[in-house]
Protein backbone atom coordinates (compact mmCIF):
# COMPACT_ATOMS: atom_id res chain seq x y z
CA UNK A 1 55.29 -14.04 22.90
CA UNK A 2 56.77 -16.42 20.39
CA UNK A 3 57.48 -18.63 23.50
CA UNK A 4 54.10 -18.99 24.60
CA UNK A 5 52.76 -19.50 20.99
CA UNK A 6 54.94 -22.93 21.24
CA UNK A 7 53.42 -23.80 24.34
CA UNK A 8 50.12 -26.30 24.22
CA UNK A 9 47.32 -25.74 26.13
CA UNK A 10 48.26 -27.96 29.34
CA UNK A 11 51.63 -26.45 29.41
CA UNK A 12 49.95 -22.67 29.30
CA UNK A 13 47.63 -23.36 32.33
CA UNK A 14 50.66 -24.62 33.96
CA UNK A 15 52.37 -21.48 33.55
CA UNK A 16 49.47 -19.49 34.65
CA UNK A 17 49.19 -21.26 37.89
CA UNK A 18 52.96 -21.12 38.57
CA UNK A 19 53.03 -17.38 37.81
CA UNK A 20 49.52 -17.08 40.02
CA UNK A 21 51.20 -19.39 42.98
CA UNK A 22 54.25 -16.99 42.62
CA UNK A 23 52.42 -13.79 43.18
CA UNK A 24 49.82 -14.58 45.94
CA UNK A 25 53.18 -16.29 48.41
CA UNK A 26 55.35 -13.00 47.31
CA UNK A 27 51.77 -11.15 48.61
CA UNK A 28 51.76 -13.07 51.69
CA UNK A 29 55.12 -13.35 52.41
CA UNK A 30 54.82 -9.26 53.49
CA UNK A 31 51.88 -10.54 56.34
CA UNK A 32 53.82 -13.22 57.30
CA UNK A 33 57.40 -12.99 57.77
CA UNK A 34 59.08 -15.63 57.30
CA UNK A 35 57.34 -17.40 55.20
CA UNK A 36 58.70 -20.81 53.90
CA UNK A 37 57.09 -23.05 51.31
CA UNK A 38 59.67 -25.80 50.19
CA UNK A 39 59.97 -26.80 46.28
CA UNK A 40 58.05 -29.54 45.05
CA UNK A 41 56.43 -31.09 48.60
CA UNK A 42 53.38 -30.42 49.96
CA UNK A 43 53.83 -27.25 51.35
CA UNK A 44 51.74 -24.85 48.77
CA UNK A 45 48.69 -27.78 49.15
CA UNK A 46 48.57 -27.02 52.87
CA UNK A 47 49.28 -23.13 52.57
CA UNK A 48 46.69 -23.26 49.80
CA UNK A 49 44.04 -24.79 51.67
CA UNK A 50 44.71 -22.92 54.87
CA UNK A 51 44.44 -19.06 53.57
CA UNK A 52 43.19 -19.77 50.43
CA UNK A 53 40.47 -22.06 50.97
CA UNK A 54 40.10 -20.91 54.34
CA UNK A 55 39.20 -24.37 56.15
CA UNK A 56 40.08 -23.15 60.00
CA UNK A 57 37.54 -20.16 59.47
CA UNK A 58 35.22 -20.49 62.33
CA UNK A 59 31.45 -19.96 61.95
CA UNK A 60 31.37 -17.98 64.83
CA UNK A 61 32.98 -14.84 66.63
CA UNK A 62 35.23 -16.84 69.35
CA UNK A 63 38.18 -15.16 71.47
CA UNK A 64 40.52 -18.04 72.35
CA UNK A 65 42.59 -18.51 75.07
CA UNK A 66 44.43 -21.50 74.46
CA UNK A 67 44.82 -23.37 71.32
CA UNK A 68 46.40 -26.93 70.54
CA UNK A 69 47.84 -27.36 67.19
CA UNK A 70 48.34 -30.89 66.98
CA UNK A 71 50.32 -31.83 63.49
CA UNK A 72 51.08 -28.47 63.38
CA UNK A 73 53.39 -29.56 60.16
CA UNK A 74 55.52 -26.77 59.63
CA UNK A 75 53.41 -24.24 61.48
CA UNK A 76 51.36 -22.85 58.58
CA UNK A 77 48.14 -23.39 60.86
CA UNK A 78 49.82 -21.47 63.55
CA UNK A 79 50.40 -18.33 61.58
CA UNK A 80 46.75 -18.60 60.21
CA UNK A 81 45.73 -18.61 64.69
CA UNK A 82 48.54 -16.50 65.61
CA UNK A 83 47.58 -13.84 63.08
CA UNK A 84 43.62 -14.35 63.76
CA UNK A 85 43.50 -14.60 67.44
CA UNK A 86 46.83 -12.75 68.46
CA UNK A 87 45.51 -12.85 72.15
CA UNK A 88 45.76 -16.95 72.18
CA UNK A 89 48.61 -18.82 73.17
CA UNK A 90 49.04 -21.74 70.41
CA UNK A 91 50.57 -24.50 71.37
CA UNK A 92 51.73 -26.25 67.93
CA UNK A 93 53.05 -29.88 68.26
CA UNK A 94 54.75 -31.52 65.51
CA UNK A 95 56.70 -35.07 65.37
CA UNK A 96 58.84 -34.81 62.22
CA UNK A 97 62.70 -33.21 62.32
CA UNK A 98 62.86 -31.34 58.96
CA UNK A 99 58.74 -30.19 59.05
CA UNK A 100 59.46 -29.15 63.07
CA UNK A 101 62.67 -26.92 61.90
CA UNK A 102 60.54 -25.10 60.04
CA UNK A 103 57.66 -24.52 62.57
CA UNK A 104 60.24 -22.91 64.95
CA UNK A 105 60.93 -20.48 62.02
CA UNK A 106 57.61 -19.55 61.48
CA UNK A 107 57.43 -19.27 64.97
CA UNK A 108 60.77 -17.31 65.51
CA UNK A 109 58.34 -13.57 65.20
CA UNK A 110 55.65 -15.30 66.61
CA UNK A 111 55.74 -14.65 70.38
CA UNK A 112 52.33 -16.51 70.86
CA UNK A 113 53.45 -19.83 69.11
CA UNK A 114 55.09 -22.36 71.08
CA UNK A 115 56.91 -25.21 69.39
CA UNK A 116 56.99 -28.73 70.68
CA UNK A 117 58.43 -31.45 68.97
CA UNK A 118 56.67 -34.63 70.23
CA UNK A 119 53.68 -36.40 69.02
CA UNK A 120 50.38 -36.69 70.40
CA UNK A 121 49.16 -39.77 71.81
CA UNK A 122 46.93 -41.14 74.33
CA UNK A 123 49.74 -42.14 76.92
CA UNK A 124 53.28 -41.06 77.96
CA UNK A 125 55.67 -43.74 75.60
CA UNK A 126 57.87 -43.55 72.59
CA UNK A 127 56.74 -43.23 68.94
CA UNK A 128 58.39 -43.74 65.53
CA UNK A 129 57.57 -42.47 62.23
CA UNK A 130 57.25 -45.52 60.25
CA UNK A 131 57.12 -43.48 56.25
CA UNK A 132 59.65 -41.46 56.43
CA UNK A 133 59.78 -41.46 52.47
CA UNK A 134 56.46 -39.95 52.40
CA UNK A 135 54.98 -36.63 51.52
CA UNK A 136 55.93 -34.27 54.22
CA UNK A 137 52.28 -33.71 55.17
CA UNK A 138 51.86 -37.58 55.63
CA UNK A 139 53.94 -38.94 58.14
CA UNK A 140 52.42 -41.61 60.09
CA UNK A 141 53.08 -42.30 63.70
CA UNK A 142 52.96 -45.60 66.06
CA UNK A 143 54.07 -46.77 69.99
CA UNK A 144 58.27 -47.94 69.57
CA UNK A 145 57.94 -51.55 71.04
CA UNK A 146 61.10 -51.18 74.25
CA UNK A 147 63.68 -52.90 72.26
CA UNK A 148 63.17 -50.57 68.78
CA UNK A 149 64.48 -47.34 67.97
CA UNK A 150 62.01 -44.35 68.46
CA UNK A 151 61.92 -41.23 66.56
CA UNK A 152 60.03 -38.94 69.10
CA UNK A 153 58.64 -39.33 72.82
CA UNK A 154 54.80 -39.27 72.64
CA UNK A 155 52.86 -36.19 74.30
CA UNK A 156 49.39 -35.73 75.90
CA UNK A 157 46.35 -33.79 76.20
CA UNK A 158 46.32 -33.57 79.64
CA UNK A 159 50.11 -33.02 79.96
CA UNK A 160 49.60 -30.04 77.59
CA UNK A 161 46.86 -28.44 79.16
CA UNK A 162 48.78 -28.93 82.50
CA UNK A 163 52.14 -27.16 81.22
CA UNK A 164 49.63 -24.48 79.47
CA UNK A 165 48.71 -22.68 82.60
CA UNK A 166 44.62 -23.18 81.39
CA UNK A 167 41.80 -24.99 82.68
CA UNK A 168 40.26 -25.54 79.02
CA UNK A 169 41.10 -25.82 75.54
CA UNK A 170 39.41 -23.25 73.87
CA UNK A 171 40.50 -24.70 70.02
CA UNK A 172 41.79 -27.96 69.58
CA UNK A 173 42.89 -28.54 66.00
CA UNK A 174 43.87 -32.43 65.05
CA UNK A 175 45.42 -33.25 62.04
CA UNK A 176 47.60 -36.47 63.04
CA UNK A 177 47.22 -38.99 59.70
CA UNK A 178 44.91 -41.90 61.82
CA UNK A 179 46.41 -41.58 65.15
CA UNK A 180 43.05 -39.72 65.92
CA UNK A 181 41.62 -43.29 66.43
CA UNK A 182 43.84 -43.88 69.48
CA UNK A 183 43.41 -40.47 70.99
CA UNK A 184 39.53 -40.49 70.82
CA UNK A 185 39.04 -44.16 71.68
CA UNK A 186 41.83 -44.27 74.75
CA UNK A 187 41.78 -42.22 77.85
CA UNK A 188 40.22 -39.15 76.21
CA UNK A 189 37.28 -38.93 79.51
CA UNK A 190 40.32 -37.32 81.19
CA UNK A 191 39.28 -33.92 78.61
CA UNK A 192 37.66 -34.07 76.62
CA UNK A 193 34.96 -31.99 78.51
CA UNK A 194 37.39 -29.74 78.72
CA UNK A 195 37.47 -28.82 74.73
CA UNK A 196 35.10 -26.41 73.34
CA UNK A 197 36.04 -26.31 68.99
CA UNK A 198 37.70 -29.54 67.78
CA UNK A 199 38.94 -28.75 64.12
CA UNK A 200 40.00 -32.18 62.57
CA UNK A 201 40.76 -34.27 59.69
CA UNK A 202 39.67 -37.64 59.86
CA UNK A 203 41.92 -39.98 58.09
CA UNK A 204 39.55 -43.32 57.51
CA UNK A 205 41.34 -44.06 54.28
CA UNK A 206 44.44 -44.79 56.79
CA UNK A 207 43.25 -46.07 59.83
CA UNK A 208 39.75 -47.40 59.26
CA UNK A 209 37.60 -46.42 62.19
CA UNK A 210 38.75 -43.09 62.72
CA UNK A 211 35.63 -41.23 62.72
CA UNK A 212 33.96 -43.63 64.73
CA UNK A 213 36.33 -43.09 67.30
CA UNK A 214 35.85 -39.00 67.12
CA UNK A 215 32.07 -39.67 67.47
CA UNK A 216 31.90 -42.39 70.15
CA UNK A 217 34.04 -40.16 72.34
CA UNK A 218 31.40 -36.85 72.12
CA UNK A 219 28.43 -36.44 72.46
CA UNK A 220 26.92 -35.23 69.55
CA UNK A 221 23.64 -33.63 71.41
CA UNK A 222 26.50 -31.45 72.96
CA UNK A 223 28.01 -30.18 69.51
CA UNK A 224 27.29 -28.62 65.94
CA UNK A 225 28.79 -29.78 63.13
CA UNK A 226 30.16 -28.22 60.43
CA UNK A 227 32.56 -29.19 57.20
CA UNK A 228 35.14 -27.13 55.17
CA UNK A 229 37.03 -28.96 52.74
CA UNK A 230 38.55 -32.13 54.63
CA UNK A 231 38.01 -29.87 57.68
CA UNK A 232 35.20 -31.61 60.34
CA UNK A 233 34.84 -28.19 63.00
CA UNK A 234 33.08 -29.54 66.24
CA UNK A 235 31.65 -26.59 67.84
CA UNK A 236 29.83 -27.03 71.83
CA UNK A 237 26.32 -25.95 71.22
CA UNK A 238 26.70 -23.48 75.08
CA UNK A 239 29.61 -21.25 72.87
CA UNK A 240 26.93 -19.92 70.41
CA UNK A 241 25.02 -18.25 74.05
CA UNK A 242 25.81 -15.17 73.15
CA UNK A 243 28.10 -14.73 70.50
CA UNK A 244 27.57 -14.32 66.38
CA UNK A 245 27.01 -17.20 64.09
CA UNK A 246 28.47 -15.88 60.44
């Protein structure tokens, strides 16, 4: 008690969020197990938003088949799907070494998560990570030029849907730091017809044109739109026939 009496204010609410953070993972940690959140990166911002915040909560009663996790980090996102649509096979695609090691732990009691360490792109080529001193959430990809080192081989919609054994993707959740603006502005005819939630983050403030991209690609008499957080959730306007809006 004398302890805390020497503490100022800012240091007190400190302590109180520490000791809340502490308490809500060791809750968690019994739902999901394992559960890793690294010291002092952005882990517990992404874990926060995800079950906390709730941002993938859908506003409608969907059974998924097939869902793409693309910058699946370290597969925080895929719990969250595994855990709420345990029927769906996730498909959770990550381009970094250290986030992807992770992913395949969370993944390791997970039989409905399947790892892939590649980044997604809008063509079969080689990309490299060109911040790797950046927050873990915020790595940045680009094409390797032939004569540069690369740090992953780039992956695709279509060659994902193709290995997935489906005809559609029935969640398609894009969180890729800008490269969004290649993906929807290159080659994306090819499925995205085929998509029937997109669950993104736009990243404008990195690649400018980003959202422009996303919206030149759809068409937006075909979809509702929605916002949670820095969440944009695309839904088809046929998927609400017949199921509940909440």
């Amino acid at each position: 008690m004398q302890y805390i009496k020497k503490l100022s204010n800012t240091q007190i609410y400190s302590l109180a969020r520490k000791i809340k953070r502490f308490f809500i993972l060791r809750y968690y940690s019994f739902i999901y197990h394992p559960l890793i959140i690294r010291q002092n990166t952005s882990d517990w911002s992404v874990f926060h938003s995800i079950f906390i915040l709730k941002e993938f909560e859908l506003p409608i009663t969907v059974k998924p088949k097939l869902i793409i996790d693309a910058g699946a980090y370290t597969g925080l996102s895929a719990l969250y799907f595994s855990s709420k649509y345990p029927q769906a096979k996730i498909i959770a695609i990550e381009p970094e070494n250290s986030n992807f090691e992770i992913l395949k732990k969370h993944a390791s009691n997970n039989s409905n998560i399947f790892p892939v360490k590649a980044g997604l792109w809008y063509k079969n080529c080689f990309l490299k990570i060109i911040n790797k001193n950046s927050e873990k959430w915020d790595f940045i990809i680009k094409e390797a030029l032939a004569s540069e080192p690369y740090d992953v081989k780039a992956i695709t919609i279509d060659a994902l849907l193709k290995q997935s054994g489906f005809t559609e993707i029935d969640i398609l959740k894009i969180d890729i730091e800008g490269s969004e603006k290649e993906l929807f502005s290159k080659n994306c005819n090819t499925w995205i017809n085929k998509v029937k939630i997109i669950i993104i983050e736009l990243h404008d403030n990195i690649r400018d044109g980003c959202s422009q991209a996303l919206y030149s690609a759809i068409n937006k008499n075909q979809w509702k739109e929605y916002r949670k957080g820095e969440k944009v959730i695309l839904i088809r306007r046929d998927q609400f026939v017949g199921s509940l809006e909440v």
